[in-house]
Protein backbone atom coordinates (compact mmCIF):
# COMPACT_ATOMS: atom_id res chain seq x y z
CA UNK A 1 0.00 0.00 0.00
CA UNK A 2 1.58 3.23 -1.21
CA UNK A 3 1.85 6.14 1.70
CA UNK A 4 0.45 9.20 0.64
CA UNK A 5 0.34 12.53 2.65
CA UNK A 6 -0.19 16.22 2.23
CA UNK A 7 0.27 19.25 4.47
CA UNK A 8 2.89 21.99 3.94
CA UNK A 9 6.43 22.32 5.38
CA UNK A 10 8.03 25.31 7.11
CA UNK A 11 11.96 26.41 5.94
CA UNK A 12 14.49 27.76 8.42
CA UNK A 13 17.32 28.93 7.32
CA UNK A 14 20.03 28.92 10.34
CA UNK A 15 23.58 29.30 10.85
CA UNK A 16 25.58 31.65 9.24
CA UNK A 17 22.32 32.38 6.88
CA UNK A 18 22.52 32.32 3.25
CA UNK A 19 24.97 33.67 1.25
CA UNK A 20 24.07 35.49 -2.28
CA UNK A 21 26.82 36.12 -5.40
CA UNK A 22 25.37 37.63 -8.04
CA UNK A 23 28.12 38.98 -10.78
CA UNK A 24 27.71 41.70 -13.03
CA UNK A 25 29.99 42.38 -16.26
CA UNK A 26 30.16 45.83 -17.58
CA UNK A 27 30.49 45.47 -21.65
CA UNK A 28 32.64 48.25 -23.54
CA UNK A 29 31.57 48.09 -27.51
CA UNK A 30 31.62 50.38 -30.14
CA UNK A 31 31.29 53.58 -27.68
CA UNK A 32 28.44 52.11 -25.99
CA UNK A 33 28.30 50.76 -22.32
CA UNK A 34 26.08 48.06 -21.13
CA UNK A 35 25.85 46.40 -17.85
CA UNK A 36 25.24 42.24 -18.05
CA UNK A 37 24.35 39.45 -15.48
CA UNK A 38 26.94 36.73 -15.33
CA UNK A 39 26.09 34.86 -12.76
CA UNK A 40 24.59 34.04 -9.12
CA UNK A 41 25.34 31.66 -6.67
CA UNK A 42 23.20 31.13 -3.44
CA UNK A 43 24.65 29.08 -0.40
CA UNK A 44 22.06 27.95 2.42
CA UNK A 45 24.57 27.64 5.44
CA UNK A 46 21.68 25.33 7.58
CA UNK A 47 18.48 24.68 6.60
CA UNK A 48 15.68 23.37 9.19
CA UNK A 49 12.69 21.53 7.39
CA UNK A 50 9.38 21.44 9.73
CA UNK A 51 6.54 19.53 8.71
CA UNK A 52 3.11 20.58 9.56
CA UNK A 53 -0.40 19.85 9.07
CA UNK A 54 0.48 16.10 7.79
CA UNK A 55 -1.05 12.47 8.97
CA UNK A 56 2.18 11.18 9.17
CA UNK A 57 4.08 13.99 10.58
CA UNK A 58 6.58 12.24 12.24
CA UNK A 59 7.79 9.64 9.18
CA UNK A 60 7.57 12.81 7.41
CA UNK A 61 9.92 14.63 9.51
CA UNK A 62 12.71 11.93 9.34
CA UNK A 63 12.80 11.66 5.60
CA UNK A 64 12.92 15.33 5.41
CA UNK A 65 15.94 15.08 7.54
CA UNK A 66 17.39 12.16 5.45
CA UNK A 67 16.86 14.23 2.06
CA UNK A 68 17.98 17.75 4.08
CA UNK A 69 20.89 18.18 1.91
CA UNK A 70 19.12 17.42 -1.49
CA UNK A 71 15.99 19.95 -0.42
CA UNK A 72 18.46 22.59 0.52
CA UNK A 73 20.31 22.14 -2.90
CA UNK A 74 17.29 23.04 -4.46
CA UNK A 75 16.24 25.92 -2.69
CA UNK A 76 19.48 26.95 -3.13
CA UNK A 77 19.19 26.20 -6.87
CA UNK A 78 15.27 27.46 -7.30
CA UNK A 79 16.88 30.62 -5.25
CA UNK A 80 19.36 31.16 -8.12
CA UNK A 81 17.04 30.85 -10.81
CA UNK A 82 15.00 33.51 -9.41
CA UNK A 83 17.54 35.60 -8.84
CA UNK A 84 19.27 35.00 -12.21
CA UNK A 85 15.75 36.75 -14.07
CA UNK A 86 16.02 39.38 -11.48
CA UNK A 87 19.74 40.31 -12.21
CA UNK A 88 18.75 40.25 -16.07
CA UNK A 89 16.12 42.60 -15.79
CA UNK A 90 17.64 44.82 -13.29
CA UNK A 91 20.77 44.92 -16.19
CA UNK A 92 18.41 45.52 -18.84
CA UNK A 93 16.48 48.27 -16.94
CA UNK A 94 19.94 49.70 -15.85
CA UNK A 95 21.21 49.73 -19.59
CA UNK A 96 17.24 50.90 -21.03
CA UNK A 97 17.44 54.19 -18.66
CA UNK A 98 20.86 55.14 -17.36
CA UNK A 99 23.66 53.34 -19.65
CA UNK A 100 22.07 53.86 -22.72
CA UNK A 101 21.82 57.74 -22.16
CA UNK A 102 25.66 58.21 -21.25
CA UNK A 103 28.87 58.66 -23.80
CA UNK A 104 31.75 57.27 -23.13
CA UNK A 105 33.46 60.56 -22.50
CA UNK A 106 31.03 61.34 -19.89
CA UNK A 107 31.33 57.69 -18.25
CA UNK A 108 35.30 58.21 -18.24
CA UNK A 109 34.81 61.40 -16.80
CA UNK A 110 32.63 60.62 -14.09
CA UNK A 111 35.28 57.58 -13.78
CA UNK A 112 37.98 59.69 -13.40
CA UNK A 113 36.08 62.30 -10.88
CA UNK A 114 35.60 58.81 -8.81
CA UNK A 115 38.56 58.25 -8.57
CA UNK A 116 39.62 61.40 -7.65
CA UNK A 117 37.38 61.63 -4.97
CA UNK A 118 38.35 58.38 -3.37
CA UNK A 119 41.82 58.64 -3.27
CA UNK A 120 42.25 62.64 -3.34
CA UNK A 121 43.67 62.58 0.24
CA UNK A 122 46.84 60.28 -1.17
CA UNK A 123 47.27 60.85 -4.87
CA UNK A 124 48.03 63.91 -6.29
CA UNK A 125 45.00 65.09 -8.88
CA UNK A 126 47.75 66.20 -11.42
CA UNK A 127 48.95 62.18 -11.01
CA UNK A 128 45.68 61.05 -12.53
C-alpha cells in the first residue's frame, strides 16, 4: 500500500544564513556601455525543514531530515534561478534608462572624478 500525505512544510534557514553572489559584467563596444548578469550563486549555510499539518508527521519529519541536503540544494538552486531573471532585468532596466543615455566621455569622466574623490587625500589630482 503506497503512503500518501499532504500538508505543507516550514523552511528555516540557520547558521551563518545564506549567502548570495550575483556577478555583473560591464560590456565596452563600439562607444556604448552596457551592464550584463553573469552569474549568481546562493549558499544555504543550515536549513531546518518542519513539517506541519500532515497524517504522518513524524515519518515525514525523518525523511525530510534524510533528504535535508538534497531539499536545501534546491532551494538553493530554485533561489538562483530567481535571482538569475532578477539580475537580467535589473541589467536591462539599468542599460534601457541610465547606460544607454551616457557617452563614453562622460562615463570616463565621471570615472575619473571617482577616482579622484576616493583617493584625493593620497594621490596627487595632477597624477591622474
Amino acid at each position: 500500500v503506497p503512503l500518501q500525505d499532504e500538508g505543507h512544510a516550514d523552511l528555516f534557514v540557520s547558521g551563518a544564513g545564506m549567502s548570495i553572489d550575483m556577478n555583473f559584467d560591464v560590456n565596452i563596444e563600439s562607444n556604448k556601455v552596457s551592464l550584463v548578469s553573469k552569474n549568481v550563486v546562493v549558499k544555504v549555510d543550515d536549513l531546518k525543514i518542519d513539517v506541519k499539518d500532515a497524517h504522518h508527521k513524524t515519518l515525514l519529519n525523518v525523511l525530510t531530515t534524510m533528504f535535508s541536503g538534497t531539499i536545501e540544494r534546491q532551494v538553493e538552486r530554485a533561489v538562483e534561478q530567481r535571482l538569475e531573471l532578477l539580475g537580467r532585468d535589473l541589467a536591462n532596466a539599468i542599460n534601457e534608462r541610465a547606460l544607454s543615455k551616457i557617452s563614453m566621455r562622460d562615463l570616463q569622466e565621471k570615472v575619473k572624478e571617482g577616482v579622484v574623490s576616493v583617493y584625493s587625500s593620497s594621490i596627487p589630482k595632477s597624477k591622474l
